[in-house]
C-alpha atoms as a PDB file:
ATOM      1  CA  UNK A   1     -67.606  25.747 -13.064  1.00  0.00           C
ATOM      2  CA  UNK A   2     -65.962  27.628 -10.079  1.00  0.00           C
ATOM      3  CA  UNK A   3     -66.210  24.673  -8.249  1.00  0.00           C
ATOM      4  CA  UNK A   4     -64.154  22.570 -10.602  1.00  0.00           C
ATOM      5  CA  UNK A   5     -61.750  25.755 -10.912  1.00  0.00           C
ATOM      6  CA  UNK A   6     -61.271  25.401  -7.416  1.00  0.00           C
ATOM      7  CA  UNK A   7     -60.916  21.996  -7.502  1.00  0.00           C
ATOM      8  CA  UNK A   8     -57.987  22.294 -10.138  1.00  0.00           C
ATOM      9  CA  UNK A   9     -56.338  25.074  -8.262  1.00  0.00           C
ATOM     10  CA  UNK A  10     -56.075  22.632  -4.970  1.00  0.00           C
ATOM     11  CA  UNK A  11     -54.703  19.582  -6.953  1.00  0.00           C
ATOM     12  CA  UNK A  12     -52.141  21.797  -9.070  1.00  0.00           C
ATOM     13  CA  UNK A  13     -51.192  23.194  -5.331  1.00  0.00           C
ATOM     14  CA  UNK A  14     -50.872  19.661  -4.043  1.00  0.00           C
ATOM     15  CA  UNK A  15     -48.806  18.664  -6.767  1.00  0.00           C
ATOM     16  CA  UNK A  16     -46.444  21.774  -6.506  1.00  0.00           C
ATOM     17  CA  UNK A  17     -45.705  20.400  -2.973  1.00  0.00           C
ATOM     18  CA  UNK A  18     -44.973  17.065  -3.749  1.00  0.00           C
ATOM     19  CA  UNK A  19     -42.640  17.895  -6.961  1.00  0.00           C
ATOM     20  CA  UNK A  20     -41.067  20.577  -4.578  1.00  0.00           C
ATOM     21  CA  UNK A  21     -40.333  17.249  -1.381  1.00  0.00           C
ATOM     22  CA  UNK A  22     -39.196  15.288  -4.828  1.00  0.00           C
ATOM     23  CA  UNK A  23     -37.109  18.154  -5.953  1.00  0.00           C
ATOM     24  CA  UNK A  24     -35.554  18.508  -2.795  1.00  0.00           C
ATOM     25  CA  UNK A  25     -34.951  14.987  -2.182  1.00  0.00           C
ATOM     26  CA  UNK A  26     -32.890  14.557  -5.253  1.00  0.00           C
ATOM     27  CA  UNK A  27     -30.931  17.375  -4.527  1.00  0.00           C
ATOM     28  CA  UNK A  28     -30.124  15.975  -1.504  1.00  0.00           C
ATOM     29  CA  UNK A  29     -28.905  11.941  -2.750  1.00  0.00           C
ATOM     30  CA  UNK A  30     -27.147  14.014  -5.296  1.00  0.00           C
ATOM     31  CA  UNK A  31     -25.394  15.515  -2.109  1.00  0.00           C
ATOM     32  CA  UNK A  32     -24.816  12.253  -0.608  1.00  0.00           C
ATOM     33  CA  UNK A  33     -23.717  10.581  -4.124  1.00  0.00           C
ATOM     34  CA  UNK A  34     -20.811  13.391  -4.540  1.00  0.00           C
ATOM     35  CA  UNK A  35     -19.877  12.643  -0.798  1.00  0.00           C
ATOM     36  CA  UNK A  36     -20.298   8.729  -1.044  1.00  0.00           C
ATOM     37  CA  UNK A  37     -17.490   9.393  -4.357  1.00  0.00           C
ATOM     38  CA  UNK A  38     -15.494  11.306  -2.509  1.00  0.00           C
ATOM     39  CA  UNK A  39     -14.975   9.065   0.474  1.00  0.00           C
ATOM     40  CA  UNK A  40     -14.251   6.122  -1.586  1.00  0.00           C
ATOM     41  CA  UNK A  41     -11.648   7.973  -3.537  1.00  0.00           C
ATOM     42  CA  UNK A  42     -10.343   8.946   0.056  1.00  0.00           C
ATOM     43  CA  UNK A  43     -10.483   5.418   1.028  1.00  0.00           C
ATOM     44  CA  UNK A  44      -9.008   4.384  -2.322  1.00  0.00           C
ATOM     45  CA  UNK A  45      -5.831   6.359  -1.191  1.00  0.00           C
ATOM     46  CA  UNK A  46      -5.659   5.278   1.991  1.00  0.00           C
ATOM     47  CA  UNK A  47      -5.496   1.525   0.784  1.00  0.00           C
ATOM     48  CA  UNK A  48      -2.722   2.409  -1.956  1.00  0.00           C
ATOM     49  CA  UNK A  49      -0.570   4.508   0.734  1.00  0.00           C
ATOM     50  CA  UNK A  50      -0.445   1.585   2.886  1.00  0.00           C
ATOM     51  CA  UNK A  51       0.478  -0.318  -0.059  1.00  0.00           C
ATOM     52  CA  UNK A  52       3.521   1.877  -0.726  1.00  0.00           C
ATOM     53  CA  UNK A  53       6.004  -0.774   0.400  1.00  0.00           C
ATOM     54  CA  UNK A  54       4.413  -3.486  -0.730  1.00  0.00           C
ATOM     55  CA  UNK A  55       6.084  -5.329  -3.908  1.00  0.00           C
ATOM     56  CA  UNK A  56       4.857  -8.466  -5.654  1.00  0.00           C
ATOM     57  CA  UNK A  57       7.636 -11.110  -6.918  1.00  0.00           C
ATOM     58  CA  UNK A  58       6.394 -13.915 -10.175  1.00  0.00           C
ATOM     59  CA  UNK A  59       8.399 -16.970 -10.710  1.00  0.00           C
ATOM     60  CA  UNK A  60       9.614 -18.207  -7.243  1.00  0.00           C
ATOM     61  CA  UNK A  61       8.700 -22.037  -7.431  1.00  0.00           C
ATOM     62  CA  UNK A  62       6.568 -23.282  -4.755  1.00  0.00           C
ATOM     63  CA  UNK A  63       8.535 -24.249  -1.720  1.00  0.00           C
ATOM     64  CA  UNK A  64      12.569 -22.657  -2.813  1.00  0.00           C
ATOM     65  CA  UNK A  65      11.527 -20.609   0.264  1.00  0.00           C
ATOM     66  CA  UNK A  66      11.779 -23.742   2.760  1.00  0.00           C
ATOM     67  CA  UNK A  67      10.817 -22.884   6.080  1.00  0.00           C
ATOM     68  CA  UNK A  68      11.539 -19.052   6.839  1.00  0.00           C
ATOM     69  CA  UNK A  69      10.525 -17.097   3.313  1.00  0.00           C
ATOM     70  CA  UNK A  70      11.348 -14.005   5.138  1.00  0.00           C
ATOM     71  CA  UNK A  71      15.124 -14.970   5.202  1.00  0.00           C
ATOM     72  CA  UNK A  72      15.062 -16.619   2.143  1.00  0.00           C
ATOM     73  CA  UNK A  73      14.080 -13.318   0.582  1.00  0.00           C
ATOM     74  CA  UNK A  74      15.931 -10.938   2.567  1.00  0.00           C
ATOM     75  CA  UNK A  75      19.115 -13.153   1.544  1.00  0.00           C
ATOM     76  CA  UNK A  76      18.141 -13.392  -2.253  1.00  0.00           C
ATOM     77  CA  UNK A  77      17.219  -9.957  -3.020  1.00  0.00           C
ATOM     78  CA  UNK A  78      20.381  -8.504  -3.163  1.00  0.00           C
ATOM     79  CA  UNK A  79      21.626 -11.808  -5.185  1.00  0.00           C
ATOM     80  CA  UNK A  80      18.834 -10.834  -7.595  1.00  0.00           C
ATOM     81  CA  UNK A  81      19.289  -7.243  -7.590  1.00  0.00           C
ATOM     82  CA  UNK A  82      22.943  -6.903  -7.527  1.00  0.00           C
ATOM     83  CA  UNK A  83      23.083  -4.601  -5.266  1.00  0.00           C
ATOM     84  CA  UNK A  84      24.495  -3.771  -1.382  1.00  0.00           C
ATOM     85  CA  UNK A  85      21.290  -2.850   0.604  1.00  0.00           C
ATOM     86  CA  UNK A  86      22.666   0.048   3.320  1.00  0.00           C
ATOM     87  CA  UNK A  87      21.418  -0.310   5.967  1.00  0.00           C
ATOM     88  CA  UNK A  88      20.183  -4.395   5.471  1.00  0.00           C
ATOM     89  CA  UNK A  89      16.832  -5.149   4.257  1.00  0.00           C
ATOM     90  CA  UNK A  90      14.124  -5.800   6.440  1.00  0.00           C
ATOM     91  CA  UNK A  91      10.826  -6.598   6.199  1.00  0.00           C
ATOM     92  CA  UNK A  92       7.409  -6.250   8.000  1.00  0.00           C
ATOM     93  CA  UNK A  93       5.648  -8.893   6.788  1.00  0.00           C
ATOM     94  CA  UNK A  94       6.418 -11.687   3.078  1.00  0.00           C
ATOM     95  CA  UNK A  95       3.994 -13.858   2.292  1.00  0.00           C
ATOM     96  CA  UNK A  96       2.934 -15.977  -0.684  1.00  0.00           C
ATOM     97  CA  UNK A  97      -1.109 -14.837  -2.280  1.00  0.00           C
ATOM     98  CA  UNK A  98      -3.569 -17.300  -2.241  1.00  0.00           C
ATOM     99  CA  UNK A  99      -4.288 -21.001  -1.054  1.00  0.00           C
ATOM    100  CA  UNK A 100      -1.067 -23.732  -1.698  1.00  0.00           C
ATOM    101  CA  UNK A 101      -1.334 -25.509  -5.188  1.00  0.00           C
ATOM    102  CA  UNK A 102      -2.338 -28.680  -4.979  1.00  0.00           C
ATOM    103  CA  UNK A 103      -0.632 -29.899  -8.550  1.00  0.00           C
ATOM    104  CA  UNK A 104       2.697 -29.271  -8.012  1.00  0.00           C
ATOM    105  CA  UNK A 105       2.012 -28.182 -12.576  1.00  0.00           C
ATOM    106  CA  UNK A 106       0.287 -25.149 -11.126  1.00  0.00           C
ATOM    107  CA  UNK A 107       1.739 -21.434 -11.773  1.00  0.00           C
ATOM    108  CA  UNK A 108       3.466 -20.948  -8.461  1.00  0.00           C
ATOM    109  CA  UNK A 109       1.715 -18.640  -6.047  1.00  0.00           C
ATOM    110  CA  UNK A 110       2.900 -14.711  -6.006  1.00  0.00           C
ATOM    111  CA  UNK A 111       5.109 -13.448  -3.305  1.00  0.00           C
ATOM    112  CA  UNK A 112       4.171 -10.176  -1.540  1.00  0.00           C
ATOM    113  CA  UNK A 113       6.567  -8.845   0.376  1.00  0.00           C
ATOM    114  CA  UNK A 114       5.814  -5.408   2.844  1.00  0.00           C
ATOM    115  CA  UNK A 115       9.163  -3.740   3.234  1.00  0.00           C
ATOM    116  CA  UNK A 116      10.432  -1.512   6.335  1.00  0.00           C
ATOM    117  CA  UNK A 117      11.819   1.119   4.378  1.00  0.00           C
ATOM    118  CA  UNK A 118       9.983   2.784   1.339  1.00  0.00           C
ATOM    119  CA  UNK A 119      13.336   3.827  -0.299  1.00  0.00           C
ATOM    120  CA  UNK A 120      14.019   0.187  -1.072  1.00  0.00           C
ATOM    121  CA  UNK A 121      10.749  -1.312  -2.200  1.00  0.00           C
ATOM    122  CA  UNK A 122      11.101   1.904  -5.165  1.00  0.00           C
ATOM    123  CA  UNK A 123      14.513   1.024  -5.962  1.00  0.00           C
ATOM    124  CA  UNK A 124      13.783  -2.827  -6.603  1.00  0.00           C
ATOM    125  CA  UNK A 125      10.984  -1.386  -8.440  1.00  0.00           C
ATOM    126  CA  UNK A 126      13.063   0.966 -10.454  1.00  0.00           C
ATOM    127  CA  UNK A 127      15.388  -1.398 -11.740  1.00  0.00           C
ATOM    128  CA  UNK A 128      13.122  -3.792 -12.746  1.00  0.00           C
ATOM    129  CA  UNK A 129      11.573  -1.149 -14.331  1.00  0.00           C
ATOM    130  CA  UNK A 130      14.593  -0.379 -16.635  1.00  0.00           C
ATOM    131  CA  UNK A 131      15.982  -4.016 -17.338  1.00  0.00           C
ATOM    132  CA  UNK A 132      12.757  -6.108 -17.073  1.00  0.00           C
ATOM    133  CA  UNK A 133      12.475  -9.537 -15.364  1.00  0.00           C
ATOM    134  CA  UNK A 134      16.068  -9.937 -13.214  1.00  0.00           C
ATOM    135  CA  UNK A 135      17.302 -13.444 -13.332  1.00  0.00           C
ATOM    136  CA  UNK A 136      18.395 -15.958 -10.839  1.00  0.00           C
ATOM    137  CA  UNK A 137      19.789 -18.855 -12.253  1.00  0.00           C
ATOM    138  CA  UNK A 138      17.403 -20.351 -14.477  1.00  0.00           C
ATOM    139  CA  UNK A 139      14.783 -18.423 -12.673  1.00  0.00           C
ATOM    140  CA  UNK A 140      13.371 -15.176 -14.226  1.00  0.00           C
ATOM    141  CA  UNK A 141      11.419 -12.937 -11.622  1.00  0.00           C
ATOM    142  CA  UNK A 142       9.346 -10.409 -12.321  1.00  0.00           C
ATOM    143  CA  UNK A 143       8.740  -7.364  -9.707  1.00  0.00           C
ATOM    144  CA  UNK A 144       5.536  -5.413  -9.547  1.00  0.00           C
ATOM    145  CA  UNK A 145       4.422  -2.569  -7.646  1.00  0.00           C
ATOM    146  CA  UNK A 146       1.382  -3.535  -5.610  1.00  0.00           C
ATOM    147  CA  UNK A 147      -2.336  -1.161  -6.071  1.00  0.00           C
ATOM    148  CA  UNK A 148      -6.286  -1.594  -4.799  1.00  0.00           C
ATOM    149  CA  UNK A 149      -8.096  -3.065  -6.879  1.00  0.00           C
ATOM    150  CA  UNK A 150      -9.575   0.369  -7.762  1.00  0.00           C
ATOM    151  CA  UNK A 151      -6.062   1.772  -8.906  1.00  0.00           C
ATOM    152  CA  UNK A 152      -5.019  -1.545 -10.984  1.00  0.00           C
ATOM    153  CA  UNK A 153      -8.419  -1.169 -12.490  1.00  0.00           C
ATOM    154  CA  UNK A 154      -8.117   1.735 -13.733  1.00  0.00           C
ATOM    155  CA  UNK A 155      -4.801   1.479 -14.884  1.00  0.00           C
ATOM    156  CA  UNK A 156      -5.582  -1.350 -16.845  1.00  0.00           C
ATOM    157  CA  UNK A 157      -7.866   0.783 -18.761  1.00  0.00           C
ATOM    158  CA  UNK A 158      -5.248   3.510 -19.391  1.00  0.00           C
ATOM    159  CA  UNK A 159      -3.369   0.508 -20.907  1.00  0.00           C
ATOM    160  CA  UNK A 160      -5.718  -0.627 -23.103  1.00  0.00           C
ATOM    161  CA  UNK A 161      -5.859   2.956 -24.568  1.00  0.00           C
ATOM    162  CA  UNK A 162      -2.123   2.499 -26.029  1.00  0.00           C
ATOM    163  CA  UNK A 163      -2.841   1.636 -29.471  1.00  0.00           C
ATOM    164  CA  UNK A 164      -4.705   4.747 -30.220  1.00  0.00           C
ATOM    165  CA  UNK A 165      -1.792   7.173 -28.583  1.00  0.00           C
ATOM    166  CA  UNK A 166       0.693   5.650 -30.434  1.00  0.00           C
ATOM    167  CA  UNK A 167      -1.291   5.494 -33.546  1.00  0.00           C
ATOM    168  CA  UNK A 168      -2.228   9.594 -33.049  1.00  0.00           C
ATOM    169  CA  UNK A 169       1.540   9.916 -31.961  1.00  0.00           C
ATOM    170  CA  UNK A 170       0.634  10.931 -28.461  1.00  0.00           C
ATOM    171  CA  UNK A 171       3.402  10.561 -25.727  1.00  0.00           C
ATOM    172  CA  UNK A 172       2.104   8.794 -22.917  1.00  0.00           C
ATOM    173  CA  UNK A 173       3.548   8.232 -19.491  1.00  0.00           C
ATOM    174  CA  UNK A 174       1.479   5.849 -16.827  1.00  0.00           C
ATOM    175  CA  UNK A 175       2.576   7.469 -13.415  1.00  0.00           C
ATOM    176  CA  UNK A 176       1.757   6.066 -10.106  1.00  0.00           C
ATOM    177  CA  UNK A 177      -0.857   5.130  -8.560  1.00  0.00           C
ATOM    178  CA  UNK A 178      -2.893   5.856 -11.278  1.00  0.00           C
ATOM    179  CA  UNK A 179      -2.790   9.042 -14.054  1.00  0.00           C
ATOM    180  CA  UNK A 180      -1.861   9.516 -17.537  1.00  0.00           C
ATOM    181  CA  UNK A 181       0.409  12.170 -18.577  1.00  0.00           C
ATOM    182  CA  UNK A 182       0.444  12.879 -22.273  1.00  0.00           C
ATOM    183  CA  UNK A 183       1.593  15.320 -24.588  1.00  0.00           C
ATOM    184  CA  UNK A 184       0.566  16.165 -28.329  1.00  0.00           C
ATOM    185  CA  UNK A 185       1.510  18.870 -30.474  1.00  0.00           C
ATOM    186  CA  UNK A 186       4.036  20.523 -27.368  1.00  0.00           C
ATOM    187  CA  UNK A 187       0.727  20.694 -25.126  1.00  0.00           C
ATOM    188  CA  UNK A 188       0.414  18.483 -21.901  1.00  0.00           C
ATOM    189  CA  UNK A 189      -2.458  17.166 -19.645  1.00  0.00           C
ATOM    190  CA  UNK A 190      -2.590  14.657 -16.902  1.00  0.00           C
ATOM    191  CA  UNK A 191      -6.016  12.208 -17.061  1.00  0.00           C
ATOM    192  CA  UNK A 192      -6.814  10.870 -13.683  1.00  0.00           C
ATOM    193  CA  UNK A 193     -10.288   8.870 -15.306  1.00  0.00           C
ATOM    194  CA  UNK A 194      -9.353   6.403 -18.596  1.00  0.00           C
ATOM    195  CA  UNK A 195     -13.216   7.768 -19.945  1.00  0.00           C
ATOM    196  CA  UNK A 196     -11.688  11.235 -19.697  1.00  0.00           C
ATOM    197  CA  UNK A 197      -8.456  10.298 -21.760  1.00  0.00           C
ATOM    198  CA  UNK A 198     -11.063   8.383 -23.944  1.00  0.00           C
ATOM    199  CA  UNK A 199     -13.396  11.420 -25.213  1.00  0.00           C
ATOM    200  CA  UNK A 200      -9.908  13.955 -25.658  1.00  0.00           C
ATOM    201  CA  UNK A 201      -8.867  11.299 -28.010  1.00  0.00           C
ATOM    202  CA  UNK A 202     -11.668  10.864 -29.625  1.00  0.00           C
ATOM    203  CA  UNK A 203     -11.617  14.652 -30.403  1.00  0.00           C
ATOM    204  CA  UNK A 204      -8.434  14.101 -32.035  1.00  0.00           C
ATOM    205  CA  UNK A 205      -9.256  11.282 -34.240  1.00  0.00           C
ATOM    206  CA  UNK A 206     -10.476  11.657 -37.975  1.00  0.00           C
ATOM    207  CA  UNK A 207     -14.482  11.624 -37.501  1.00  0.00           C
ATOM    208  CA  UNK A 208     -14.572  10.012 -41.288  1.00  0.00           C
ATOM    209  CA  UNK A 209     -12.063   6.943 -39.671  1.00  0.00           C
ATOM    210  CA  UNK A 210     -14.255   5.307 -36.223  1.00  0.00           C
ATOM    211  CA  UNK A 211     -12.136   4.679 -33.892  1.00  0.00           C
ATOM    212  CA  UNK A 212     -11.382   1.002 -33.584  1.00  0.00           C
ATOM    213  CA  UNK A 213     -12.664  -1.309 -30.121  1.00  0.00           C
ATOM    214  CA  UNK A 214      -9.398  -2.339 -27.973  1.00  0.00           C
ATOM    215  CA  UNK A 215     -11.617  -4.407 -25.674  1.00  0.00           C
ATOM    216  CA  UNK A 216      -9.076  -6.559 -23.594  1.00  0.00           C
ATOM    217  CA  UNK A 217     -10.086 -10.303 -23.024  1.00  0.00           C
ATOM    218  CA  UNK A 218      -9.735 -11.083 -19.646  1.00  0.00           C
ATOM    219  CA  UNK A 219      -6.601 -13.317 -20.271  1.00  0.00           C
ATOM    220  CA  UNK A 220      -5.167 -10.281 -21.902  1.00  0.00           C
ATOM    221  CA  UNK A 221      -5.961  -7.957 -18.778  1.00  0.00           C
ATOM    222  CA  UNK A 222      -4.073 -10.469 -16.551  1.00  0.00           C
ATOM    223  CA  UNK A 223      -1.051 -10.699 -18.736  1.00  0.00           C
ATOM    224  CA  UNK A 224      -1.092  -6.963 -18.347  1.00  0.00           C
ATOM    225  CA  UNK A 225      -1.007  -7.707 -15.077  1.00  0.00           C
ATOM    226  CA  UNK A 226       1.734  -9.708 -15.097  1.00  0.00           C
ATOM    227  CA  UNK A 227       3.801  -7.417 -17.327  1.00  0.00           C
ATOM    228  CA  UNK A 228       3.683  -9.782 -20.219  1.00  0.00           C
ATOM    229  CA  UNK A 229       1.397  -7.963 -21.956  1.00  0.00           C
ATOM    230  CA  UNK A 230       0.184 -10.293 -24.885  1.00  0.00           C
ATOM    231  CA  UNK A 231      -2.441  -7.566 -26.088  1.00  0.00           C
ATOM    232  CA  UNK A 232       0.552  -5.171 -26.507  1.00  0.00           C
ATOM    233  CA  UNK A 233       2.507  -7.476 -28.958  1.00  0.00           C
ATOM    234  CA  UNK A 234      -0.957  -8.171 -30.814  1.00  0.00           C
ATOM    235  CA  UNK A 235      -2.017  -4.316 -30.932  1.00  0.00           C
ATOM    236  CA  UNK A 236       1.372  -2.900 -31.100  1.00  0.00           C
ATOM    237  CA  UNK A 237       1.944  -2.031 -34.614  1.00  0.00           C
ATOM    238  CA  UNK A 238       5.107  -0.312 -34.878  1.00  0.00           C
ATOM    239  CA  UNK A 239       5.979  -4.165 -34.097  1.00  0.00           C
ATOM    240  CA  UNK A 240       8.379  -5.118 -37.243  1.00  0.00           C
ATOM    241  CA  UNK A 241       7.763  -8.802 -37.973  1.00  0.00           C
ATOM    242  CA  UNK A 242      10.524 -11.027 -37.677  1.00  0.00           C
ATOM    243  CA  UNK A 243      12.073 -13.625 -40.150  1.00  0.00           C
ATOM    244  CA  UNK A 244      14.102 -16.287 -37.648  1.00  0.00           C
ATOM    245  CA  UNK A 245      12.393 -19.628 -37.934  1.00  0.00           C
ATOM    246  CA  UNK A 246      13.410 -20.009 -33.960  1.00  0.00           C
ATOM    247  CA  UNK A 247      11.007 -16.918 -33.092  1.00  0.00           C
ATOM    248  CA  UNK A 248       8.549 -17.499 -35.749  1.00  0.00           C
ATOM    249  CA  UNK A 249       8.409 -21.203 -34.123  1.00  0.00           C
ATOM    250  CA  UNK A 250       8.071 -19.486 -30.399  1.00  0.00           C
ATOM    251  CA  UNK A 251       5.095 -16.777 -31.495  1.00  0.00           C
ATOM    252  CA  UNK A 252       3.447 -19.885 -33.137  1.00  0.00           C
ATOM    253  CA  UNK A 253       3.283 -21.902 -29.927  1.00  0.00           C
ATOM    254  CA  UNK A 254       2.265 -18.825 -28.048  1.00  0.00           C
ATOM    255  CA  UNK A 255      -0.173 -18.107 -30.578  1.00  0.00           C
ATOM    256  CA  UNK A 256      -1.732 -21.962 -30.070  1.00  0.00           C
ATOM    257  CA  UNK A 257      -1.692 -21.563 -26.507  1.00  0.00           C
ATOM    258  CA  UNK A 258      -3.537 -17.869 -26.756  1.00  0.00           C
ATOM    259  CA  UNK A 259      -6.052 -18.731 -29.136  1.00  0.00           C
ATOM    260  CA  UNK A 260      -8.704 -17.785 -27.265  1.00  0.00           C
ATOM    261  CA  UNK A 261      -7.945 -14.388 -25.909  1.00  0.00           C
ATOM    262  CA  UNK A 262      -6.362 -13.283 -29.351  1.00  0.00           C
ATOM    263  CA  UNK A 263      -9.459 -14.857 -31.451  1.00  0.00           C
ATOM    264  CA  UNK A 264     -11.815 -12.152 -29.026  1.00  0.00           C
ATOM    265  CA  UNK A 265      -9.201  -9.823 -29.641  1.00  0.00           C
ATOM    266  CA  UNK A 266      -9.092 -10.147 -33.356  1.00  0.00           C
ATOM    267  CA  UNK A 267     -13.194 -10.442 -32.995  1.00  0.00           C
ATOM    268  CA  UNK A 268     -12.996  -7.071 -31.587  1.00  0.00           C
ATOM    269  CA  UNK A 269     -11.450  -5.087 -33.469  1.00  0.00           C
ATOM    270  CA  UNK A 270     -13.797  -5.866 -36.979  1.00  0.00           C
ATOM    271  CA  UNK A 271     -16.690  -5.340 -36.803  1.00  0.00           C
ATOM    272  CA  UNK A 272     -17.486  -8.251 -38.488  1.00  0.00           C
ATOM    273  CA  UNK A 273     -16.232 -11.828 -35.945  1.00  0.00           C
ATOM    274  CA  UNK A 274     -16.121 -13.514 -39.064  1.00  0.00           C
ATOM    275  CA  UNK A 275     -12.944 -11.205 -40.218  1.00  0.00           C
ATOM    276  CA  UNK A 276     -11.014 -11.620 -37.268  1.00  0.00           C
ATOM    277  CA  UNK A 277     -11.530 -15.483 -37.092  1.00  0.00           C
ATOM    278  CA  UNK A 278     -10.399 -15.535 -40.726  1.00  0.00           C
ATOM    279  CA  UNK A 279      -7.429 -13.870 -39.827  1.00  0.00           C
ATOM    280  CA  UNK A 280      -6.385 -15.890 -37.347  1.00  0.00           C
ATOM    281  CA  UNK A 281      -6.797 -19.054 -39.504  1.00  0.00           C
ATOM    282  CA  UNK A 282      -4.565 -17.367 -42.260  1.00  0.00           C
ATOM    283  CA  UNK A 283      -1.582 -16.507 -39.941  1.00  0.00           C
ATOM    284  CA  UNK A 284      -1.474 -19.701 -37.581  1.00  0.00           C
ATOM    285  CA  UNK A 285      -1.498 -21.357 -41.358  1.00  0.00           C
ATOM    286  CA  UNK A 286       0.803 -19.313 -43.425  1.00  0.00           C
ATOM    287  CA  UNK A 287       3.041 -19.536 -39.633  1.00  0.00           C
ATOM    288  CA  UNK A 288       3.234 -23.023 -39.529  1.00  0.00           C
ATOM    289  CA  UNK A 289       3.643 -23.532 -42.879  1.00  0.00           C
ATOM    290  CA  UNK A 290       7.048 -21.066 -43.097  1.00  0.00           C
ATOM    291  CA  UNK A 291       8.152 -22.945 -40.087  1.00  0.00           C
ATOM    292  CA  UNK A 292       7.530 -26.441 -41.562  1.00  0.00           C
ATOM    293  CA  UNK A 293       9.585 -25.431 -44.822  1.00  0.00           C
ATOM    294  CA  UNK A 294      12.595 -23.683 -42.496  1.00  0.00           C
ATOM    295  CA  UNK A 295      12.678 -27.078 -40.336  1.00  0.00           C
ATOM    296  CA  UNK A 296      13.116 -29.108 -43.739  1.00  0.00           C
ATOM    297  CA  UNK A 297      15.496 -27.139 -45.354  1.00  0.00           C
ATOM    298  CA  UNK A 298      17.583 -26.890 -42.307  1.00  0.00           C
ATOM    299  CA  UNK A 299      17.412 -30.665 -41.827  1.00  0.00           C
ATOM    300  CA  UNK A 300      18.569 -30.748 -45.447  1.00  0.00           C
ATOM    301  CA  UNK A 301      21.419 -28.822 -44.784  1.00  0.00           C
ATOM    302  CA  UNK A 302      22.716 -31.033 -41.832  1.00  0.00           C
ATOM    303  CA  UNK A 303      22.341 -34.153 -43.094  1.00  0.00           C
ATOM    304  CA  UNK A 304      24.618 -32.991 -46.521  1.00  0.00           C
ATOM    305  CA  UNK A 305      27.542 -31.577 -44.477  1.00  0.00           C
ATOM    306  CA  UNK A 306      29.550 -34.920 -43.900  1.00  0.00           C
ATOM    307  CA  UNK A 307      28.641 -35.971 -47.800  1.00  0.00           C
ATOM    308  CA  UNK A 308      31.021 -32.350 -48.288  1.00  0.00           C
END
């Protein structure tokens, strides 16, 4: 019997020092996991500082540039902008993203375009900000700051959250590179992580009412992107619908061409797929139908005015 005691004593003590070398161990990759966060977030930014004077231009065709797109877009800018750069623009680097379309159909390749001076990159920024896409001609551009792909990440996910703050009457303001600043009830916080911004609204919300799924399709995250934002116009819904055949015509044929991403989005919010594809049948229907009858009657109109 003492034998076996002793036995059991020596394999409880061997086991004591190997769940100590285990317990040390993890204390030491949970060392190295905090670190390994905390030098990406570093690196993160690093990459969006030397980003600062980057900005991103959508809608130049493929080849207005010519030869020298660094003078054609030191010489358009202020055209576009309407405004007297002091001193001139310059530039350290413009660019277009990507490899060259082959089918001249193609959506024309970004320009990127790393300015000298800070102070002019934010105030192309700025005003595009406050009037939308500038025009040029027939051309409408659209600027947009440039991020890592950390940052525009996670400020894609702050977007997506946009539905609920309205619909719990939450101000929200997305600040650069990447935080949330909200305020409810006279009270303020800033979210720098969308799963933190997430879990406080969840607090708020009625426990007896789940909160609804604003999954974003990837079409819909690179609308975002683009500043179109579909998603907002199909989750927005302090969105008043509108009675002019002409724009119920245009939301039809953007409605055909976004089937897809607005089906998943309609999928994802019910719970059951079957509701959301019934919806979507219903409105493209009752949509074309309105517009069908508008067409006729108008047709009806013009074709009695010389008989007057």
């Amino acid at each position: 019997m003492r034998l076996e005691i002793a036995g059991f004593q020596s394999q409880i003590s061997g086991l004591d020092h190997r769940v100590a070398a285990v317990e040390s161990q993890v204390v030491l990759q949970t060392e190295r996991d905090q670190e390994l966060l905390y030098l990406r977030s570093k690196l993160t930014d690093l990459e969006d500082r030397s980003r600062r004077n980057n900005v991103r231009f959508l809608g130049f065709p493929e080849g207005i540039e010519g030869t020298d797109i660094l003078s054609y877009l030191r010489d358009t800018l202020p055209k576009l902008a309407d405004i007297t750069f002091d001193p001139p623009l310059e530039f350290q680097r413009v660019l277009r993203l990507g490899l060259k379309r082959q089918n001249g159909k193609d959506r024309p390749r970004p320009i990127i375009a790393c300015f000298l001076r800070h102070r002019q990159a934010r105030q192309l920024l700025q005003l595009s900000r406050r009037q939308g896409p500038l025009r040029l001609g027939p051309l409408e551009i659209r600027l947009l700051a440039d991020f890592s792909k950390e940052t525009a990440d996670r400020r894609r996910a702050f977007l997506s959250l946009r539905p609920h703050l309205r619909h719990l009457d939450v101000k929200f303001g997305l600040f650069e590179p990447g935080r949330m600043w909200i305020t409810k009830n006279g009270e303020s916080q800033t979210f720098y992580d969308p799963e933190d911004l997430k879990s406080f609204l969840e607090g708020l919300h009625d426990p007896t009412q789940p909160m609804e799924s604003t999954t974003l399709t990837p079409q819909d995250t690179q609308n975002q992107t683009r500043g179109m934002g579909q998603s907002e116009i199909a989750l927005d819904t302090n969105r008043r619908p509108t009675t002019d055949p002409q724009t119920r015509g245009r939301d039809l044929e953007r409605l055909t061409k976004k089937e897809e991403s607005l089906l998943c989005l309609l999928q994802a919010l019910f719970q059951d797929p079957a509701d959301g594809t019934s919806i979507l049948t219903k409105f493209a229907a009752t949509a074309d139908s309105e517009i069908r009858n508008t067409t006729i009657v108008q047709g009806v109109g013009k074709e009695s005015e010389p008989n007057a």
